[in-house]
Structure formats: structure tokens, C-alpha cells
N, C-alpha and C. Protein backbone atom coordinates (compact mmCIF):
# COMPACT_ATOMS: atom_id res chain seq x y z
N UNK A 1 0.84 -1.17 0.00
CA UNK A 1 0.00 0.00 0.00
C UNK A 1 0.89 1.23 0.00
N UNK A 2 0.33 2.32 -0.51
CA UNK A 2 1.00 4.05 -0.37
C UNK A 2 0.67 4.39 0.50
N UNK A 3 2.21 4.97 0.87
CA UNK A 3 1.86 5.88 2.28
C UNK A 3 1.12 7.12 2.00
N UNK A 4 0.89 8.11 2.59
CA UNK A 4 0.38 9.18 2.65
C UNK A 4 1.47 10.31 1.64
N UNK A 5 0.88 10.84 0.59
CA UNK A 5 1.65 11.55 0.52
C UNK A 5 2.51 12.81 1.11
N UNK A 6 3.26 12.88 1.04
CA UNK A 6 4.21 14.33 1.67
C UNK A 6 3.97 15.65 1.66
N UNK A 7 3.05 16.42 2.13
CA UNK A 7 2.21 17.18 2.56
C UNK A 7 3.09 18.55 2.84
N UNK A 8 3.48 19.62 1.65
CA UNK A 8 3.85 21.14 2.27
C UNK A 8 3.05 21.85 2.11
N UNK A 9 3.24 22.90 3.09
CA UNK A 9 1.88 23.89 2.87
C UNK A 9 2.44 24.79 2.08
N UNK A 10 1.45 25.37 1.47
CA UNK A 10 1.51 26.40 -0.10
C UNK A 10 1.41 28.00 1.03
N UNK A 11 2.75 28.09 0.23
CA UNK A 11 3.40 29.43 1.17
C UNK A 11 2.73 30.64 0.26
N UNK A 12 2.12 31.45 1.41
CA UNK A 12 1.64 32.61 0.96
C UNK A 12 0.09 32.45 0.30
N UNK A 13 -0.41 30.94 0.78
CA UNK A 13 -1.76 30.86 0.12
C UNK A 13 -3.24 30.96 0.76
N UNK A 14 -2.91 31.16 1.95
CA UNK A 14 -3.69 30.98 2.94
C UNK A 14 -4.45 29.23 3.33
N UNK A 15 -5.48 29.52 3.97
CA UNK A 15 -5.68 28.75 4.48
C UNK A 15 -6.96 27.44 3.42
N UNK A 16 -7.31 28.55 2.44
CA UNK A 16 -8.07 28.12 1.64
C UNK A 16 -6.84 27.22 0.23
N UNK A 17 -6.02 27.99 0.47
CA UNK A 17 -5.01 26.51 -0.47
C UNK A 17 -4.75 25.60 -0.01
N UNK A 18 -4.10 25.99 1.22
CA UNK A 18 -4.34 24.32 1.90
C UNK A 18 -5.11 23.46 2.09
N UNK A 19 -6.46 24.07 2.40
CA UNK A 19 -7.43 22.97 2.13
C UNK A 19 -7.74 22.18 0.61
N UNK A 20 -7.47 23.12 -0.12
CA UNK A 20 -7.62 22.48 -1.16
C UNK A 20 -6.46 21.76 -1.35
N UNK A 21 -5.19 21.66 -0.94
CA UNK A 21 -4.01 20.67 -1.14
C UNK A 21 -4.56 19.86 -0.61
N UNK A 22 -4.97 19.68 0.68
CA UNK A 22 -5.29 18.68 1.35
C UNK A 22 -5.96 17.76 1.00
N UNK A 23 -7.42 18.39 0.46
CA UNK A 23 -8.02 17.32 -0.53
C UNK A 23 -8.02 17.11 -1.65
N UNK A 24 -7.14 17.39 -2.58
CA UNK A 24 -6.15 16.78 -3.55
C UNK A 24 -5.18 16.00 -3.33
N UNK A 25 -4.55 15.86 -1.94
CA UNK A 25 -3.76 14.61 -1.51
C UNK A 25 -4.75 13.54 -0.77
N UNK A 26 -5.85 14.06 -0.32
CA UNK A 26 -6.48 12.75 -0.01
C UNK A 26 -6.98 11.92 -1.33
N UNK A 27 -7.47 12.61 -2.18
CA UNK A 27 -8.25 12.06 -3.13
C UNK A 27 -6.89 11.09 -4.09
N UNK A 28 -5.70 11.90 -3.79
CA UNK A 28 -4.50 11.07 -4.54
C UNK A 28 -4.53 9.93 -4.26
N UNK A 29 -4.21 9.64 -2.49
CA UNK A 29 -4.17 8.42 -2.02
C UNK A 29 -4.87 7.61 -2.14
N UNK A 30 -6.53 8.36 -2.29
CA UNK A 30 -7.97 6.67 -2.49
C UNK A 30 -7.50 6.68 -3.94
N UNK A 31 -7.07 7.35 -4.94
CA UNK A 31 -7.36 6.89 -6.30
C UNK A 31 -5.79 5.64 -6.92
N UNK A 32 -4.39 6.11 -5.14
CA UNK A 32 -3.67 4.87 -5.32
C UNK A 32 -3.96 4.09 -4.75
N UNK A 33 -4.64 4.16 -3.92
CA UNK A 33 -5.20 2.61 -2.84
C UNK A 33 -6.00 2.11 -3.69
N UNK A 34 -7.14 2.60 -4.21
CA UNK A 34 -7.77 1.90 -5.11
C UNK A 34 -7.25 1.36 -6.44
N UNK A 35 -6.55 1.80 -6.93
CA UNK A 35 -5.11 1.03 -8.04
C UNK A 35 -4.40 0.19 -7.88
N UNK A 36 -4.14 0.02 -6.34
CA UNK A 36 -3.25 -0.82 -6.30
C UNK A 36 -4.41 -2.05 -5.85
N UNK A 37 -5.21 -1.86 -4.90
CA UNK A 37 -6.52 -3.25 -5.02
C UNK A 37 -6.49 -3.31 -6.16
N UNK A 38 -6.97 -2.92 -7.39
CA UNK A 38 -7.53 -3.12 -8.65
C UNK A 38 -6.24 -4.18 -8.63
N UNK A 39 -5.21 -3.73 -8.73
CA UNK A 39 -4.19 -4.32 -9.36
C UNK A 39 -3.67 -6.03 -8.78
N UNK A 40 -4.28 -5.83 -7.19
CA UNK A 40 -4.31 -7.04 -6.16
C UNK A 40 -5.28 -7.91 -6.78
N UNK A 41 -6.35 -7.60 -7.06
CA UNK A 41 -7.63 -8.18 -7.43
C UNK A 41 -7.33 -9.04 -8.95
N UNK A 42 -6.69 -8.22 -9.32
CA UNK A 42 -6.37 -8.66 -11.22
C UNK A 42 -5.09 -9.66 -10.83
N UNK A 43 -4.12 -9.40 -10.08
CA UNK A 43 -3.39 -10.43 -10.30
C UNK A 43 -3.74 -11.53 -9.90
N UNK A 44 -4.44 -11.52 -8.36
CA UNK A 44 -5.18 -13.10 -8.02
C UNK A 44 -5.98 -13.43 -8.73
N UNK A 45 -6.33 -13.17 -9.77
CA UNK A 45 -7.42 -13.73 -10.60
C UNK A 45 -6.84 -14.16 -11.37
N UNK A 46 -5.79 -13.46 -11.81
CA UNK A 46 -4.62 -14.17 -12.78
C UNK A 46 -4.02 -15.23 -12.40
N UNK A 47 -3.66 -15.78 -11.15
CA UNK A 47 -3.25 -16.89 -10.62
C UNK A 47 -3.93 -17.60 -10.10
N UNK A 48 -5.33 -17.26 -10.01
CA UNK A 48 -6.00 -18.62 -9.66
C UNK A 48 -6.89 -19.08 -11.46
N UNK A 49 -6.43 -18.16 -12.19
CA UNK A 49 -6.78 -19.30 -13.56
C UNK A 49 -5.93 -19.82 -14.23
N UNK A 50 -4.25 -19.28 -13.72
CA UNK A 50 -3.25 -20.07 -13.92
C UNK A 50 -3.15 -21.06 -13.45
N UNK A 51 -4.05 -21.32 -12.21
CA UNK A 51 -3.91 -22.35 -11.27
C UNK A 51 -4.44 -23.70 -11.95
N UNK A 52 -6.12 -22.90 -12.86
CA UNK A 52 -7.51 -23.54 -12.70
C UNK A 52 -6.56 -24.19 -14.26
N UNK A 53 -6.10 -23.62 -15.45
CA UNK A 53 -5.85 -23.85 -16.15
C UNK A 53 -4.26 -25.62 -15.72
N UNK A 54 -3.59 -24.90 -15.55
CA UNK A 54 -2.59 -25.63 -14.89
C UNK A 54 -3.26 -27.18 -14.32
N UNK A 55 -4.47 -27.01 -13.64
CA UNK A 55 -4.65 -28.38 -13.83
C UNK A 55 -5.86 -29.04 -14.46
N UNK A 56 -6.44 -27.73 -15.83
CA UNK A 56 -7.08 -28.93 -16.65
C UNK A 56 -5.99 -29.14 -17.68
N UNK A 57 -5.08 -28.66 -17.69
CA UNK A 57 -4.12 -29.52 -18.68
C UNK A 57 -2.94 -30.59 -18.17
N UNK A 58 -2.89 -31.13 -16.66
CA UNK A 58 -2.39 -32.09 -16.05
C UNK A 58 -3.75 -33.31 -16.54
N UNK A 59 -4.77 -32.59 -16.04
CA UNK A 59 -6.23 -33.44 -16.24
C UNK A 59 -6.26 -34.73 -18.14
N UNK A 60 -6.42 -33.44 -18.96
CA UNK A 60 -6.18 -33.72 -20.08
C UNK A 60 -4.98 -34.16 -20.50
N UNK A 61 -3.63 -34.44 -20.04
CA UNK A 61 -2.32 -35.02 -20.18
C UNK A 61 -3.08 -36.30 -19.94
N UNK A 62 -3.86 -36.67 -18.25
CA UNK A 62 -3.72 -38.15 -17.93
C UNK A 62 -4.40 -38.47 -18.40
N UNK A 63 -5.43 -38.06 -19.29
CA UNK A 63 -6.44 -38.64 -19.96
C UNK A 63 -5.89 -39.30 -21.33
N UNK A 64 -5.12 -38.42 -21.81
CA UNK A 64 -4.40 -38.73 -23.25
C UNK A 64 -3.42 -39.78 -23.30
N UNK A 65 -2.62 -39.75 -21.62
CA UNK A 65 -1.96 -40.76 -21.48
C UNK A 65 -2.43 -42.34 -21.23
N UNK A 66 -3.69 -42.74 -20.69
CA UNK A 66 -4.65 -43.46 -20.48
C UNK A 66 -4.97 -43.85 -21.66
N UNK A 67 -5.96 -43.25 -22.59
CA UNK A 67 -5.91 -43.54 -23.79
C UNK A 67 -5.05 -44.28 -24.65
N UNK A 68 -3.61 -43.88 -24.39
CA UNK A 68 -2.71 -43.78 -25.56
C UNK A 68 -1.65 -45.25 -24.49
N UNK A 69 -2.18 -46.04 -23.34
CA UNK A 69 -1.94 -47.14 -22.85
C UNK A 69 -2.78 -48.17 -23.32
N UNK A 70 -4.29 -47.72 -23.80
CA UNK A 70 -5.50 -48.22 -23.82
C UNK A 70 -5.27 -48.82 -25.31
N UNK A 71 -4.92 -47.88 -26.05
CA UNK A 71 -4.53 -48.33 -27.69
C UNK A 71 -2.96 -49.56 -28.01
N UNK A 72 -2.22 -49.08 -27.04
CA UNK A 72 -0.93 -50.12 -26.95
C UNK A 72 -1.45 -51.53 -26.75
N UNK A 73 -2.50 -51.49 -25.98
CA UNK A 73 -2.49 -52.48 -24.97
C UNK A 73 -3.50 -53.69 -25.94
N UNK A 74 -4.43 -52.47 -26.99
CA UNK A 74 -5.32 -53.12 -27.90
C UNK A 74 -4.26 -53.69 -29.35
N UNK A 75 -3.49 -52.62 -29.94
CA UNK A 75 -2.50 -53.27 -30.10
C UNK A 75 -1.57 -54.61 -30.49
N UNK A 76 -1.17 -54.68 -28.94
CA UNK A 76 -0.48 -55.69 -28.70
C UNK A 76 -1.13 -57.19 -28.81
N UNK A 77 -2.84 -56.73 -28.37
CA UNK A 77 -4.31 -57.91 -28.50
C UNK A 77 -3.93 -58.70 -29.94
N UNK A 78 -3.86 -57.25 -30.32
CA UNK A 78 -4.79 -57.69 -31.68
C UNK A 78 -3.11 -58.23 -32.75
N UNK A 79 -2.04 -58.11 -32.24
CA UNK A 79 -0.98 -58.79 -32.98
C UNK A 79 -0.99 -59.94 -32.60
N UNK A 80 -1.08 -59.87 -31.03
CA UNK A 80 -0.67 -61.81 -30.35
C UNK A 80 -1.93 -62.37 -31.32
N UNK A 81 -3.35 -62.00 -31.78
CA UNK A 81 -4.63 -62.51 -32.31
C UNK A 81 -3.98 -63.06 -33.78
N UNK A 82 -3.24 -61.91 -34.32
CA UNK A 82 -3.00 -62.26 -35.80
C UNK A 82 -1.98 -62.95 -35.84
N UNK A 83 -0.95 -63.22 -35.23
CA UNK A 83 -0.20 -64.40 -34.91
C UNK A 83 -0.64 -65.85 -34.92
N UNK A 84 -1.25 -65.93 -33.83
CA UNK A 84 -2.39 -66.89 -33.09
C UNK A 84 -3.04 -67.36 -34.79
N UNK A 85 -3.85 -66.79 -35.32
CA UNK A 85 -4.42 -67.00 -36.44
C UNK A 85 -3.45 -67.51 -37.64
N UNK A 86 -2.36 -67.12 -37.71
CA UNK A 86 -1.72 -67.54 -39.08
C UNK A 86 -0.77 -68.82 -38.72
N UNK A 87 -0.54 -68.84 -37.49
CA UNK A 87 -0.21 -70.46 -36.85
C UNK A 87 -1.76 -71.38 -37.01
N UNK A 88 -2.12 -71.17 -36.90
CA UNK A 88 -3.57 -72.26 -36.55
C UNK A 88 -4.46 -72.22 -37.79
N UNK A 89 -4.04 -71.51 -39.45
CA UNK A 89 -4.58 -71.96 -40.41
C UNK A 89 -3.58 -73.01 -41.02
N UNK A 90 -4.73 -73.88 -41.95
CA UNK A 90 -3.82 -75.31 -42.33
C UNK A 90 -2.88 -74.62 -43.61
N UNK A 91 -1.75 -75.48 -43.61
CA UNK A 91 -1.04 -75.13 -45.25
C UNK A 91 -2.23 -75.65 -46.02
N UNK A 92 -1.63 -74.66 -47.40
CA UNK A 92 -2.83 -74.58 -48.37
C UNK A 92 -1.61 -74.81 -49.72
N UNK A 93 -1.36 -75.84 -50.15
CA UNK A 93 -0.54 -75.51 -51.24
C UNK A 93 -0.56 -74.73 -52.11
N UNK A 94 0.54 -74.12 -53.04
CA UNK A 94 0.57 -73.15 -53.62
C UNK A 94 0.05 -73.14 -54.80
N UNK A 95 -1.28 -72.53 -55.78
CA UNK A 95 -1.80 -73.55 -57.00
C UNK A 95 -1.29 -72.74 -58.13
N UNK A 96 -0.66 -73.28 -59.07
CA UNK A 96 -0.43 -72.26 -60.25
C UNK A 96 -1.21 -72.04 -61.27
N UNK A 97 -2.17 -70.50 -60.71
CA UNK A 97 -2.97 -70.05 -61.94
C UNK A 97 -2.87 -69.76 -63.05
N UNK A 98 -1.64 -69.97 -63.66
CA UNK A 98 -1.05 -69.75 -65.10
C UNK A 98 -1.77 -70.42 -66.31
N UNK A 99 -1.57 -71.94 -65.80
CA UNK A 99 -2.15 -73.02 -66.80
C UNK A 99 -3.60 -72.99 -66.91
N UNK A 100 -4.41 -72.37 -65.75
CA UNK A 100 -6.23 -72.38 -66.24
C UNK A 100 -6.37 -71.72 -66.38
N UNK A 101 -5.91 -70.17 -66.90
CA UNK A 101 -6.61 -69.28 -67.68
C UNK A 101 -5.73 -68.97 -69.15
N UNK A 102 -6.68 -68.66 -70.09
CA UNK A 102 -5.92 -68.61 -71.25
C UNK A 102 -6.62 -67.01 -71.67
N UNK A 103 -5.89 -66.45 -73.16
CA UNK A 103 -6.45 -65.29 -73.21
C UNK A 103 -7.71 -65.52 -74.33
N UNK A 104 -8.64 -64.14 -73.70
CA UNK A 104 -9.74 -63.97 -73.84
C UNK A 104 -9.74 -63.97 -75.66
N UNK A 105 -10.51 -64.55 -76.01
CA UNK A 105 -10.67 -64.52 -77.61
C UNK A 105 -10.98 -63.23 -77.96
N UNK A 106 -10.48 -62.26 -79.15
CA UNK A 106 -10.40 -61.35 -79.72
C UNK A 106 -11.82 -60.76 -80.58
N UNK A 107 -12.87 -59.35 -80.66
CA UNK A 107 -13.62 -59.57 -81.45
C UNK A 107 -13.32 -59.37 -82.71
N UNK A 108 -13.52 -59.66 -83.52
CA UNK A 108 -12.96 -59.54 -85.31
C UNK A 108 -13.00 -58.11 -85.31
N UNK A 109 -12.27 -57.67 -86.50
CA UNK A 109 -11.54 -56.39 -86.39
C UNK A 109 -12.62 -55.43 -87.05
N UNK A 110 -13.30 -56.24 -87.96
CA UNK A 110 -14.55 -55.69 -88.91
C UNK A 110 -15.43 -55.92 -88.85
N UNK A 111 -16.81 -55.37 -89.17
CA UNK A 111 -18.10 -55.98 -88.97
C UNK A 111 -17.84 -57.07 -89.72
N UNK A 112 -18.91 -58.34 -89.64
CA UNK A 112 -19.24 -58.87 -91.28
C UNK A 112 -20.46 -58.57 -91.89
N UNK A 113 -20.48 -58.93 -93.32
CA UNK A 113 -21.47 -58.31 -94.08
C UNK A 113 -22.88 -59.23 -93.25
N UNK A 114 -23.99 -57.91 -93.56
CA UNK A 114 -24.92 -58.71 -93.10
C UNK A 114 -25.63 -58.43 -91.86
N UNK A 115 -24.57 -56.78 -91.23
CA UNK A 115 -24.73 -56.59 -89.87
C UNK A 115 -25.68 -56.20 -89.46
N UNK A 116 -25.86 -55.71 -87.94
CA UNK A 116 -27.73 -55.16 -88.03
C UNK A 116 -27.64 -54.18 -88.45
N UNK A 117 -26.75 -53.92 -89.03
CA UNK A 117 -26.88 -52.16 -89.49
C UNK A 117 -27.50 -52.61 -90.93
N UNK A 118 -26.97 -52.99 -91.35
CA UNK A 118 -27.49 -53.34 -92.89
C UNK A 118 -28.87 -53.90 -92.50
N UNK A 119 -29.13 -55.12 -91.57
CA UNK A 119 -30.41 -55.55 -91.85
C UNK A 119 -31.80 -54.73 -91.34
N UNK A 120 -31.57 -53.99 -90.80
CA UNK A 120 -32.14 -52.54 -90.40
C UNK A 120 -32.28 -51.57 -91.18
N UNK A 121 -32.41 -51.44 -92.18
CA UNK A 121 -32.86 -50.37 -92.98
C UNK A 121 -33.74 -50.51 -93.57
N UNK A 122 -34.34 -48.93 -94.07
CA UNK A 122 -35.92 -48.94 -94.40
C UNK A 122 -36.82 -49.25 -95.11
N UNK A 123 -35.72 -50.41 -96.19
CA UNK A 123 -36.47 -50.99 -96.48
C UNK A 123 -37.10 -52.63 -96.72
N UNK A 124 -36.11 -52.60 -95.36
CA UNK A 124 -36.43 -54.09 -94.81
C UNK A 124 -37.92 -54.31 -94.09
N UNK A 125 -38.50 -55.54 -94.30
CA UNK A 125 -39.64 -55.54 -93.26
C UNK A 125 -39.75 -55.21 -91.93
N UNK A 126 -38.59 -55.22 -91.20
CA UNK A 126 -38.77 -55.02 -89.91
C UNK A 126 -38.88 -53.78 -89.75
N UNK A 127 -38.36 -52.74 -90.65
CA UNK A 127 -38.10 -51.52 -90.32
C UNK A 127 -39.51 -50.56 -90.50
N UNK A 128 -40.27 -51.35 -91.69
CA UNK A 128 -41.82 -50.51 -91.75
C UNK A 128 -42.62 -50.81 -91.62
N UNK A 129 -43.60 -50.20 -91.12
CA UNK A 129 -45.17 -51.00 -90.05
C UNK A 129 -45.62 -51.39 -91.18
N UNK A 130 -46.31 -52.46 -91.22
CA UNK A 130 -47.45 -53.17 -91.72
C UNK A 130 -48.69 -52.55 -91.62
């Protein structure tokens, strides 16, 4: 807190300057007392959400760390599983698909005569109503 400020009297002013010094140094002191609370008030608030903060992110560390044991642990399940599984299927000999498939027959390069294009025209029976 501020002390009081240091108080001379105004030479040659009478008694009416001094009063008015006077309460211009009181009003100094409430407007530093009250500055410096303000300033008490703001910093504990500042440290108790440094505080509040400080431990939701210890909070959220053990959570992430929990998790991130929880996934190792599934993991490790699920390798000993796929292990487990490729021991305990039977050999399957190896079959060579080479010899049963052959290549796909080719379509001819040209129509042949005769196509529906030809037998489709207008003046084939199919093409005009009866």
C-alpha cells in the first residue's frame, strides 16, 4: 500500500489553499489505494486461472496418457490374435494359376457383311409397319 503523501503547505496561500491541497492529496491516495486493489484483485485472478488452467491440462495429459496405454495395450491384443491366427490356419498348397486361364478370344476387327446395321434399314420388313 501508499503511504500518505508528503504534505507542504503552499506558502503565501492561505488557508483556503491548503485545504484544497489537502483534498487533492487525499483524493491522490484513495485513487492509489484503489489502483493498487484493482491491481491485487487482477493479479489473483490471474493466478488462480493459472492455477484452474494448470490443472485442466495435467487433467487432459492423464487422460491422453490413459488412452494412448488403452490403444498399446489393444495393439499388442490384436498382434498376439493375428499371430495366433496364421499359426492355426492349415497349409494350403501353392496352386499355379497360369495353366487355367488362357487369353480372352479377340472380337474380329470388322463388322461382317450382313450386320444389323445393314439388316435394319428402311427398307427391310422389320423396319416398316405393316
Amino acid at each position: 500500500m501508499v503511504g500518505p503523501r508528503a504534505r507542504t503547505p503552499l506558502a503565501g496561500r492561505g488557508r483556503a489553499g491548503c485545504a484544497v491541497e489537502a483534498r487533492a492529496a487525499e483524493e491522490a491516495d484513495q485513487l492509489l489505494t484503489q489502483a493498487a486493489q484493482q491491481a491485487n484483485a487482477i493479479e489473483e485472478r490471474s493466478r488462480q486461472e493459472f492455477a484452474w488452467r494448470r490443472r485442466q491440462m495435467r487433467h487432459e495429459q492423464d487422460l491422453l496418457t490413459r488412452r494412448k496405454q488403452a490403444m498399446l495395450s489393444q495393439l499388442t491384443s490384436l498382434s498376439a490374435l493375428a499371430v495366433e491366427t496364421a499359426e492355426s490356419l492349415p497349409e494350403v498348397p501353392e496352386l499355379d494359376l497360369d495353366d487355367h486361364f488362357t487369353e480372352p478370344e479377340q472380337p474380329p476387327a470388322s463388322e461382317p457383311e450382313g450386320s444389323a446395321a445393314d439388316q435394319l434399314s428402311p427398307s427391310s420388313p422389320a423396319y416398316t409397319s405393316a
